[in-house]
C-alpha atoms as a PDB file:
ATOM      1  CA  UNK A   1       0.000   0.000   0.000  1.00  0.00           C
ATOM      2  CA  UNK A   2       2.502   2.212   0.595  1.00  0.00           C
ATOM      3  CA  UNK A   3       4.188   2.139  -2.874  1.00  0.00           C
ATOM      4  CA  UNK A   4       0.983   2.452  -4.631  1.00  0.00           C
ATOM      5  CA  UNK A   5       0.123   5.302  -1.963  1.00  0.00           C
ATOM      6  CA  UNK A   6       3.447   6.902  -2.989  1.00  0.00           C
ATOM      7  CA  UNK A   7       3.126   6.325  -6.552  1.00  0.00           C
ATOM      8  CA  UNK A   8      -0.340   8.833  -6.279  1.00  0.00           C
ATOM      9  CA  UNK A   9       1.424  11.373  -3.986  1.00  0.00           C
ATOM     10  CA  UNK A  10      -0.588  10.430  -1.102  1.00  0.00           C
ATOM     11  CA  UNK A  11      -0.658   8.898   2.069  1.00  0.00           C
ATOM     12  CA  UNK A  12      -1.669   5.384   3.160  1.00  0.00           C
ATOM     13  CA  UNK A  13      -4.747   6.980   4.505  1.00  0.00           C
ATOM     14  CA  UNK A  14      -5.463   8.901   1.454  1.00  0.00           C
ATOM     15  CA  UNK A  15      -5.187   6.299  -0.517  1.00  0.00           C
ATOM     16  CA  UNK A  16      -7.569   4.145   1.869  1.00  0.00           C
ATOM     17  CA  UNK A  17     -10.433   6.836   1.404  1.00  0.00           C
ATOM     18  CA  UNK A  18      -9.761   7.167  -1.988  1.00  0.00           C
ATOM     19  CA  UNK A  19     -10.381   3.407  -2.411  1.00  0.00           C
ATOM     20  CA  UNK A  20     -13.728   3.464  -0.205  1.00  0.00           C
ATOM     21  CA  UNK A  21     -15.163   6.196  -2.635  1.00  0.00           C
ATOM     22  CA  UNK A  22     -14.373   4.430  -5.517  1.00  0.00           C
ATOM     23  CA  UNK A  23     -16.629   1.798  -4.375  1.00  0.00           C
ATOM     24  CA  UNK A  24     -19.635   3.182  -5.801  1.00  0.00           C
ATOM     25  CA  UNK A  25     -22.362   6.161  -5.302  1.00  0.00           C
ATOM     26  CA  UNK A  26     -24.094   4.725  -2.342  1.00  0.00           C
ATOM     27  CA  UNK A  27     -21.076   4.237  -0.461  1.00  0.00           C
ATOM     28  CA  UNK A  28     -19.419   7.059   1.765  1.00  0.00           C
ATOM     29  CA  UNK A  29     -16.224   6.956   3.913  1.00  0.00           C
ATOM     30  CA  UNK A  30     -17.161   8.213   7.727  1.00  0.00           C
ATOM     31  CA  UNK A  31     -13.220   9.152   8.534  1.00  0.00           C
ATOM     32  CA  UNK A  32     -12.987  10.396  12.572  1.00  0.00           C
ATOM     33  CA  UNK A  33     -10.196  12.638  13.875  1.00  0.00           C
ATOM     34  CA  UNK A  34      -9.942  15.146  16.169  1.00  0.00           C
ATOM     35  CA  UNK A  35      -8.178  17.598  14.321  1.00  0.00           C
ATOM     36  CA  UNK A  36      -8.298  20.011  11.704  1.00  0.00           C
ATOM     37  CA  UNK A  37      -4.720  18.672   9.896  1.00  0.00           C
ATOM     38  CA  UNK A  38      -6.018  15.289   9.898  1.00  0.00           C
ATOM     39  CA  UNK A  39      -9.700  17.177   8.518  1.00  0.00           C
ATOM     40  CA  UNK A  40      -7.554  18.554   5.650  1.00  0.00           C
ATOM     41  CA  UNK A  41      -5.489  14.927   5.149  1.00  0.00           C
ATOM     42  CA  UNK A  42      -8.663  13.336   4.943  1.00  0.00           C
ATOM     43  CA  UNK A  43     -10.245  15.618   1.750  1.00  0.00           C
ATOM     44  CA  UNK A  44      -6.815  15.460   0.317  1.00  0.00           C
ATOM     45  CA  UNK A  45      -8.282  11.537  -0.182  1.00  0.00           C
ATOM     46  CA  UNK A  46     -10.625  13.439  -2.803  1.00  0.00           C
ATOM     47  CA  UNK A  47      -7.713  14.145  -5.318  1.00  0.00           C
ATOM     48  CA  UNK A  48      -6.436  10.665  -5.221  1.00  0.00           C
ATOM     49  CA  UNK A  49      -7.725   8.989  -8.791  1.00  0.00           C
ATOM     50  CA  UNK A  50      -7.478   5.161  -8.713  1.00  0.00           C
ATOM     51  CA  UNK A  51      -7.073   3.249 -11.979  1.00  0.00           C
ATOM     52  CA  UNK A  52      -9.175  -0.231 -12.096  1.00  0.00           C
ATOM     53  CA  UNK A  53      -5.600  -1.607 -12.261  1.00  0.00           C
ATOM     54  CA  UNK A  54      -5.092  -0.075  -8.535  1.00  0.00           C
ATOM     55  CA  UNK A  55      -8.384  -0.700  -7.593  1.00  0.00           C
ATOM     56  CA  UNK A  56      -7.133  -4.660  -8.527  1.00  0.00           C
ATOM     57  CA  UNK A  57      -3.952  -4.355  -6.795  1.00  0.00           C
ATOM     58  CA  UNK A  58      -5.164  -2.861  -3.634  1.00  0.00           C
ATOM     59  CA  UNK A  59      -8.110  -5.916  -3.617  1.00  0.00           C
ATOM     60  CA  UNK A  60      -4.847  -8.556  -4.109  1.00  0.00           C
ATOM     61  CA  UNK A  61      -2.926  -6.698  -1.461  1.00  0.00           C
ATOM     62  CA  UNK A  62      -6.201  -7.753   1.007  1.00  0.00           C
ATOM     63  CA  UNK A  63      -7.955 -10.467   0.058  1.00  0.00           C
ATOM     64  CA  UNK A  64     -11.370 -10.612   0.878  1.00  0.00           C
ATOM     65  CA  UNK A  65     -11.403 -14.153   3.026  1.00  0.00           C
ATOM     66  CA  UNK A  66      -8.872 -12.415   5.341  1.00  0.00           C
ATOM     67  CA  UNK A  67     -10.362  -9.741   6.435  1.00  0.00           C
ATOM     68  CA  UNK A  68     -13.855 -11.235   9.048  1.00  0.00           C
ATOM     69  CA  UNK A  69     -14.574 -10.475  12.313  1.00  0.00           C
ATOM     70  CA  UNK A  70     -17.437  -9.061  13.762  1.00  0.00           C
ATOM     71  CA  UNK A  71     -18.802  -5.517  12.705  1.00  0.00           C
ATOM     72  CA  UNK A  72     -18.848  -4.594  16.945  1.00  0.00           C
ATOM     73  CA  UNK A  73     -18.292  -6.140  19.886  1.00  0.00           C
ATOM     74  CA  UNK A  74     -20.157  -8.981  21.469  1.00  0.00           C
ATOM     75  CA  UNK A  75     -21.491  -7.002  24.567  1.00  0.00           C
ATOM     76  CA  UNK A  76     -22.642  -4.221  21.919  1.00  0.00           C
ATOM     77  CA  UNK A  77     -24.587  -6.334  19.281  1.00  0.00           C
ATOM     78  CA  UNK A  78     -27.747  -6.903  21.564  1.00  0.00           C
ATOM     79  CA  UNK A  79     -28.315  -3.491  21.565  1.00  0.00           C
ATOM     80  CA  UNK A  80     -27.281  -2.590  18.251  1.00  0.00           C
ATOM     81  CA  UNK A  81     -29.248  -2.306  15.041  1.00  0.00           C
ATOM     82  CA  UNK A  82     -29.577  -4.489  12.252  1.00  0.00           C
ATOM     83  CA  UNK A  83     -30.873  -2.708   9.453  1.00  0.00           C
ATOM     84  CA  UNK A  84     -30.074  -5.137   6.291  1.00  0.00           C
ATOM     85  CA  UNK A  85     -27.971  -7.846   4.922  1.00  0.00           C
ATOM     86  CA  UNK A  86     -25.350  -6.439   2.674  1.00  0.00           C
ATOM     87  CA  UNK A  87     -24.731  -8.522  -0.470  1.00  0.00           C
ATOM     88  CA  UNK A  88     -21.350  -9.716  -0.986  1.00  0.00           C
ATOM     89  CA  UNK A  89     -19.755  -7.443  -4.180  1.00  0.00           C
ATOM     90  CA  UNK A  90     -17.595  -8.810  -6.609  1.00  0.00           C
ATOM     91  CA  UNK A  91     -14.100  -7.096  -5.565  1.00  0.00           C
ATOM     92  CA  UNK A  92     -11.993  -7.657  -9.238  1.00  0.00           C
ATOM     93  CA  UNK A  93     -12.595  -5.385 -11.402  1.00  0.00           C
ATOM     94  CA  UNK A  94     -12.240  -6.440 -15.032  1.00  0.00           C
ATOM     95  CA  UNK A  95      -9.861  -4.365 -17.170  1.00  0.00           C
ATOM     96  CA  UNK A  96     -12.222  -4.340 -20.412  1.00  0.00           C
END
């Protein structure tokens, strides 16, 4: 990550939100931080243009069946809400 992260003049972090807004219209990074520096890092993220061939590498850098766990904690999920059942997407992106 952090080749392709230098490659685009950007940090790892950058290059993280970059990836979660390529995912598609309906899907919107939530970044926290506390302050304004990090604010600013975080739109930097915006500028960051990801090629389907980076999207690819990033998805072969972490494949999908490593990365499960619960969304939150045990002691959390009774009181949480469920609001739907997200259907799997199809992570490779063909280069068409």
């Amino acid at each position: 990550m952090e080749a392709l992260a230098k490659k685009h003049g950007c940090t790892v972090a950058q290059l993280a939100l970059a990836w979660v807004l390529s995912q598609g219209d309906d899907i919107a990074p939530i970044p926290g931080t506390t302050k304004i520096k990090n604010l600013d890092a975080n739109i930097g993220a915006l500028r960051v243009k990801l090629t389907k061939e980076d999207l690819n590498e990033i998805c072969d850098a972490v494949p999908l069946n490593e990365v499960a766990g619960d969304r939150i904690h045990d002691h959390l999920y009774r009181i949480s809400w469920k609001f739907s059942d997200t259907p799997a997407k199809d992570l490779k992106l063909s280069t068409n």
